[in-house]
PDB file of N, CA and C in Angstrom:
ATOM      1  N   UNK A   1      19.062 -34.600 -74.723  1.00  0.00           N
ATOM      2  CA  UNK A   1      19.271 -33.936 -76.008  1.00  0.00           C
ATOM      3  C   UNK A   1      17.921 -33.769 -76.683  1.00  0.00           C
ATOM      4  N   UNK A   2      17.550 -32.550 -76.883  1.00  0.00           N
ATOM      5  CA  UNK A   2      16.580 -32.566 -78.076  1.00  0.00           C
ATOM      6  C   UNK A   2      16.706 -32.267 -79.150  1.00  0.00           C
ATOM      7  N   UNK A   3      15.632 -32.997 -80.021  1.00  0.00           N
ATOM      8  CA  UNK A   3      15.478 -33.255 -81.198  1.00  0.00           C
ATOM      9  C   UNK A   3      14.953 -31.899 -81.756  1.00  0.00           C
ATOM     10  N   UNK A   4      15.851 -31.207 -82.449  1.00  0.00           N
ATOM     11  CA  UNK A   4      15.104 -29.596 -83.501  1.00  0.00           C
ATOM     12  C   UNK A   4      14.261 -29.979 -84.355  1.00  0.00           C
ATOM     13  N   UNK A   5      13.946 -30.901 -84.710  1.00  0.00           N
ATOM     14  CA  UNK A   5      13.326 -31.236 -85.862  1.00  0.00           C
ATOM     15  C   UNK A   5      11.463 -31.656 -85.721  1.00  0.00           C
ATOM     16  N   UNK A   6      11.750 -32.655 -84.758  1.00  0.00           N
ATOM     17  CA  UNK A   6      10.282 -33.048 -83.952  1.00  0.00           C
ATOM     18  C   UNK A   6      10.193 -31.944 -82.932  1.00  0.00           C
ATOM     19  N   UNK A   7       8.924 -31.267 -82.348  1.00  0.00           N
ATOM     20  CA  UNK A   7       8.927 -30.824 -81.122  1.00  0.00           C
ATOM     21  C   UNK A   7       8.105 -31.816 -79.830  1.00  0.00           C
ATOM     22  N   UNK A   8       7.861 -33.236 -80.790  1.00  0.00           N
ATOM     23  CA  UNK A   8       7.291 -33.781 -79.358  1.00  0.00           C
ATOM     24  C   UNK A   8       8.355 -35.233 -79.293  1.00  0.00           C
ATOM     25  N   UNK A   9       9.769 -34.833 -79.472  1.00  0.00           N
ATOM     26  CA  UNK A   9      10.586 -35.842 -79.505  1.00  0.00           C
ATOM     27  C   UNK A   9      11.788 -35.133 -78.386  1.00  0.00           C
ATOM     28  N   UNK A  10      11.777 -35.634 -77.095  1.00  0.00           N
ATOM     29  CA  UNK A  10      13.220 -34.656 -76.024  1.00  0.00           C
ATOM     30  C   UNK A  10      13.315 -36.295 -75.803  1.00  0.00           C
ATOM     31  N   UNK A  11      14.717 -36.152 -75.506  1.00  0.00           N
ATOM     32  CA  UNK A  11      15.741 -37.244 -75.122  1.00  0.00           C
ATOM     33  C   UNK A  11      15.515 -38.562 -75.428  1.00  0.00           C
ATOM     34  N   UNK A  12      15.489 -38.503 -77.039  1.00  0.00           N
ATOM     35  CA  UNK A  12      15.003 -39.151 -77.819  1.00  0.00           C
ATOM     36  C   UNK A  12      14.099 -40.312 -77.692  1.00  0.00           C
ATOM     37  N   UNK A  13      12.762 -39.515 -76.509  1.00  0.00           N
ATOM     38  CA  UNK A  13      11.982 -40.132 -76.502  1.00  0.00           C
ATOM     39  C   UNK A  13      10.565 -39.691 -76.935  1.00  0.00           C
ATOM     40  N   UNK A  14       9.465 -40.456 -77.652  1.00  0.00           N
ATOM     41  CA  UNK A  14       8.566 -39.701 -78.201  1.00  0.00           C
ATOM     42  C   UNK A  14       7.260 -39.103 -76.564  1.00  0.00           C
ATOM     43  N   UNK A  15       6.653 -37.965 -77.095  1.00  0.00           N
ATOM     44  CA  UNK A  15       5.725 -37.482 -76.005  1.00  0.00           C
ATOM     45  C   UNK A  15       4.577 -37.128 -76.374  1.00  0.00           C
ATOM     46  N   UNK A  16       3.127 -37.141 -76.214  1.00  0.00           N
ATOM     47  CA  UNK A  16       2.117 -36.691 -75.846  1.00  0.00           C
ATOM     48  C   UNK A  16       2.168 -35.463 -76.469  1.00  0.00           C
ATOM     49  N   UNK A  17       1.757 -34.545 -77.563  1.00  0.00           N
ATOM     50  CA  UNK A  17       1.284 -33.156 -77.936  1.00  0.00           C
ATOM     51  C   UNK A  17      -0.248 -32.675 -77.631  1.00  0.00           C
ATOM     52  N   UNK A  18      -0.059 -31.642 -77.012  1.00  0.00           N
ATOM     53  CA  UNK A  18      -1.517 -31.317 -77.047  1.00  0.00           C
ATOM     54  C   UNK A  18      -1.814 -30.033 -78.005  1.00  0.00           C
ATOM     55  N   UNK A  19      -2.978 -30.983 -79.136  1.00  0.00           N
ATOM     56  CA  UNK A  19      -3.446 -30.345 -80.072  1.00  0.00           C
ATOM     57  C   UNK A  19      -4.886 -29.805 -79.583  1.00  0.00           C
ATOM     58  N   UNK A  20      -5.095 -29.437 -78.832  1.00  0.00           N
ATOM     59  CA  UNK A  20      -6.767 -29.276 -78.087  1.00  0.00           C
ATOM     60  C   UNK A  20      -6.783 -28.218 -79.308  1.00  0.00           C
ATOM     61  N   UNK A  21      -6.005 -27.181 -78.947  1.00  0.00           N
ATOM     62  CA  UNK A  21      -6.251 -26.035 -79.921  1.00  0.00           C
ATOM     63  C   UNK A  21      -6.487 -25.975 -81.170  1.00  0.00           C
ATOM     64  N   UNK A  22      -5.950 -27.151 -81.822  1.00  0.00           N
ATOM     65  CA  UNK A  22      -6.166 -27.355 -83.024  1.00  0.00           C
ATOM     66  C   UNK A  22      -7.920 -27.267 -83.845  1.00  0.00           C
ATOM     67  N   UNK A  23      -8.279 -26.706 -85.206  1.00  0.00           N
ATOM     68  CA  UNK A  23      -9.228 -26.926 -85.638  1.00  0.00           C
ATOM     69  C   UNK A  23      -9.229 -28.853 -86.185  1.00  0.00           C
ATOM     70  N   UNK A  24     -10.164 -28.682 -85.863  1.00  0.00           N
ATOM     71  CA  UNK A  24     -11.172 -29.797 -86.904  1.00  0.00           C
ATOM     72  C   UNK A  24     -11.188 -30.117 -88.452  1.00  0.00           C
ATOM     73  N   UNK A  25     -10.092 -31.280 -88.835  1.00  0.00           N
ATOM     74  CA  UNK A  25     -10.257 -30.950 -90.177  1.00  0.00           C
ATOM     75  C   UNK A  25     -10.679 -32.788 -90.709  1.00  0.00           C
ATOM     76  N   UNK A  26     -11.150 -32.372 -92.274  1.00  0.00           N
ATOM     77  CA  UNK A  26     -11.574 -34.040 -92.655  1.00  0.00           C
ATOM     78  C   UNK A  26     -10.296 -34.181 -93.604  1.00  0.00           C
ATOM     79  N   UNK A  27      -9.800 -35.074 -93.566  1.00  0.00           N
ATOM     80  CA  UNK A  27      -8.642 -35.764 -94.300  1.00  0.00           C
ATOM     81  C   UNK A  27      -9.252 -36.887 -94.870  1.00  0.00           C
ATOM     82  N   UNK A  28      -8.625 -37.154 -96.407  1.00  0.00           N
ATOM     83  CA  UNK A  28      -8.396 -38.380 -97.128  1.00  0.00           C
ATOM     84  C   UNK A  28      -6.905 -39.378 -97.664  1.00  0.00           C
ATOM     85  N   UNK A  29      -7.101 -40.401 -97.280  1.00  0.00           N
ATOM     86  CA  UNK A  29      -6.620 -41.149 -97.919  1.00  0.00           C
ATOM     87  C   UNK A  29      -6.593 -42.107 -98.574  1.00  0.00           C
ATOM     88  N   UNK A  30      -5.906 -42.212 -99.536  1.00  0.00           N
ATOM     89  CA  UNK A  30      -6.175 -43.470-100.973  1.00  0.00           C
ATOM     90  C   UNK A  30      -4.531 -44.101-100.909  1.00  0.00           C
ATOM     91  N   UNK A  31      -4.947 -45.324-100.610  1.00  0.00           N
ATOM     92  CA  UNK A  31      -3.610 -46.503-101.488  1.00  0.00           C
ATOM     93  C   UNK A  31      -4.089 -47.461-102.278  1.00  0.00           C
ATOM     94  N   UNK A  32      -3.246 -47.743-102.722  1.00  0.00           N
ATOM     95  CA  UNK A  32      -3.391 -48.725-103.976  1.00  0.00           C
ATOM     96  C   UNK A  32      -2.204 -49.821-103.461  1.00  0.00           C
ATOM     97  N   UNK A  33      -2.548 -51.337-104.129  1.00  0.00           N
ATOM     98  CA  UNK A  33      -1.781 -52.315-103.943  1.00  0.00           C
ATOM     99  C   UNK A  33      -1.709 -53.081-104.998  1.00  0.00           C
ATOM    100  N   UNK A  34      -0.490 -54.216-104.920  1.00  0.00           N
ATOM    101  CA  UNK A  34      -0.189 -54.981-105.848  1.00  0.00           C
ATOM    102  C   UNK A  34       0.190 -56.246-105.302  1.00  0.00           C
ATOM    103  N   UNK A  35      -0.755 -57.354-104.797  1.00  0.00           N
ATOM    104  CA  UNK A  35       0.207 -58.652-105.267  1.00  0.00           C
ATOM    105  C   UNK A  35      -0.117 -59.993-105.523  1.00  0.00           C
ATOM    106  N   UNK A  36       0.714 -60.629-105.688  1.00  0.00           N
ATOM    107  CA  UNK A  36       1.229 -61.942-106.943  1.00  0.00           C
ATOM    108  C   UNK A  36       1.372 -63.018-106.503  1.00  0.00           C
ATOM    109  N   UNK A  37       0.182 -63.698-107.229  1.00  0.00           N
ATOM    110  CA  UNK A  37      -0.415 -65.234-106.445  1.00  0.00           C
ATOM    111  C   UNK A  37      -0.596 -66.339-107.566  1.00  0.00           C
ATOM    112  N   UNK A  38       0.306 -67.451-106.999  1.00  0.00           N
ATOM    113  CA  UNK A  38       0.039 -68.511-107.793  1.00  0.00           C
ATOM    114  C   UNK A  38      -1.596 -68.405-108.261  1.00  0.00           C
ATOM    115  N   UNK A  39      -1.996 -69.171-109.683  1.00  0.00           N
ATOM    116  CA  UNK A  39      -3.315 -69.663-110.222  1.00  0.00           C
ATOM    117  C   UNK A  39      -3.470 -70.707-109.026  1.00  0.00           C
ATOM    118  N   UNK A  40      -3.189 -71.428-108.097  1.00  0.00           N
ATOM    119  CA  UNK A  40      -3.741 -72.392-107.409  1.00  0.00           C
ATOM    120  C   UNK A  40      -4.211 -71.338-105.962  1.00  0.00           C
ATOM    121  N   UNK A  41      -2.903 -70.469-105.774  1.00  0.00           N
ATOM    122  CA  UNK A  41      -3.688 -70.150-104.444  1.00  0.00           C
ATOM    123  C   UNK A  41      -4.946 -69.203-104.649  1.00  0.00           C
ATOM    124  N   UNK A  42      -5.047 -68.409-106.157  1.00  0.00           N
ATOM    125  CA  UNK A  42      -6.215 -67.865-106.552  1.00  0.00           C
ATOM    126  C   UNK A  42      -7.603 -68.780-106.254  1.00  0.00           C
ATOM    127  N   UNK A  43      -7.216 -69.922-106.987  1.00  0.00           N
ATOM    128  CA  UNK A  43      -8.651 -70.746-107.066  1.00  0.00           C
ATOM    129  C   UNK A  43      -8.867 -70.915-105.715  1.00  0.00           C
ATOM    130  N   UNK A  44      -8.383 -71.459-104.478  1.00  0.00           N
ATOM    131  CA  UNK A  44      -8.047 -72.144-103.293  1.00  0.00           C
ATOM    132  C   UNK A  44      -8.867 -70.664-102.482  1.00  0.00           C
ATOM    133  N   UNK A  45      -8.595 -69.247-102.585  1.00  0.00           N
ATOM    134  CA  UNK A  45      -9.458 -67.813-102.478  1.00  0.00           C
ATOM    135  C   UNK A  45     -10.807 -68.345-102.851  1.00  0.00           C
ATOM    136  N   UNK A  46     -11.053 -68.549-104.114  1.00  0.00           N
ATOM    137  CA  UNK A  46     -12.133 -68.258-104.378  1.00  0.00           C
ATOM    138  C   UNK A  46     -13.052 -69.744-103.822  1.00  0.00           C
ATOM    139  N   UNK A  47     -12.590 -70.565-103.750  1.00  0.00           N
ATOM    140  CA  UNK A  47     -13.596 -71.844-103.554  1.00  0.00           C
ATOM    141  C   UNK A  47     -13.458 -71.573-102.027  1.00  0.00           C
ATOM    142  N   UNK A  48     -12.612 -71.012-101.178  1.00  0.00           N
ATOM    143  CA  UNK A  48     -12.846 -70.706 -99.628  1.00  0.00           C
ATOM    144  C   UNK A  48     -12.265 -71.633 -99.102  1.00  0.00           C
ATOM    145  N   UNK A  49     -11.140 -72.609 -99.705  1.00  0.00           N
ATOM    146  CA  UNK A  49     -10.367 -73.111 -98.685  1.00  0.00           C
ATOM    147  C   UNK A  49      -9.119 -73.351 -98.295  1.00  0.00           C
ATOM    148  N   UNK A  50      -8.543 -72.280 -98.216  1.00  0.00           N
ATOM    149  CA  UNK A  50      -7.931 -71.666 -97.681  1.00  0.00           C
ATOM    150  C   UNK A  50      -7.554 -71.730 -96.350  1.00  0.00           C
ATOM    151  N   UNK A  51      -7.173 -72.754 -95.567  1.00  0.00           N
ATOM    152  CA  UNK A  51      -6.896 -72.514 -94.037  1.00  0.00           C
ATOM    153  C   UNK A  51      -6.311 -71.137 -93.007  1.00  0.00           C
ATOM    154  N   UNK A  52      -6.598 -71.254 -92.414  1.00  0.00           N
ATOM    155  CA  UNK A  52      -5.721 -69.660 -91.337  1.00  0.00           C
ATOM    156  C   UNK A  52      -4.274 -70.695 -90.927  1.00  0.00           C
ATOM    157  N   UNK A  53      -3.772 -69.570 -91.214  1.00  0.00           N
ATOM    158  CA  UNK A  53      -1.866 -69.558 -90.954  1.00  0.00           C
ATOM    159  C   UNK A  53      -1.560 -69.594 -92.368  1.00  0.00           C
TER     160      UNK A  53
END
């Protein structure tokens, strides 16, 4: 079955497009974030100790 919607999606599996033809273009992107940390794990950031995991 294919997908009308995608053209590099047949039997609802995704495929390889070849854009060779395509021009060259520069793109941007910007995100922004938000989040919310105890005052201890702030300080614990900034003094660097902080363990991994």
């Amino acid at each position: 079955m294919s997908n009308p919607i995608f053209t590099h999606i047949t039997d609802d599996r995704a495929a390889m497009v070849d854009i060779s033809e395509k021009d060259a273009i520069t793109r941007r992107a910007v995100a922004t974030g938000r989040i919310a940390l105890q005052r201890e794990t702030i300080a614990a950031i900034n003094r660097g100790s902080v363990e991994k995991g």
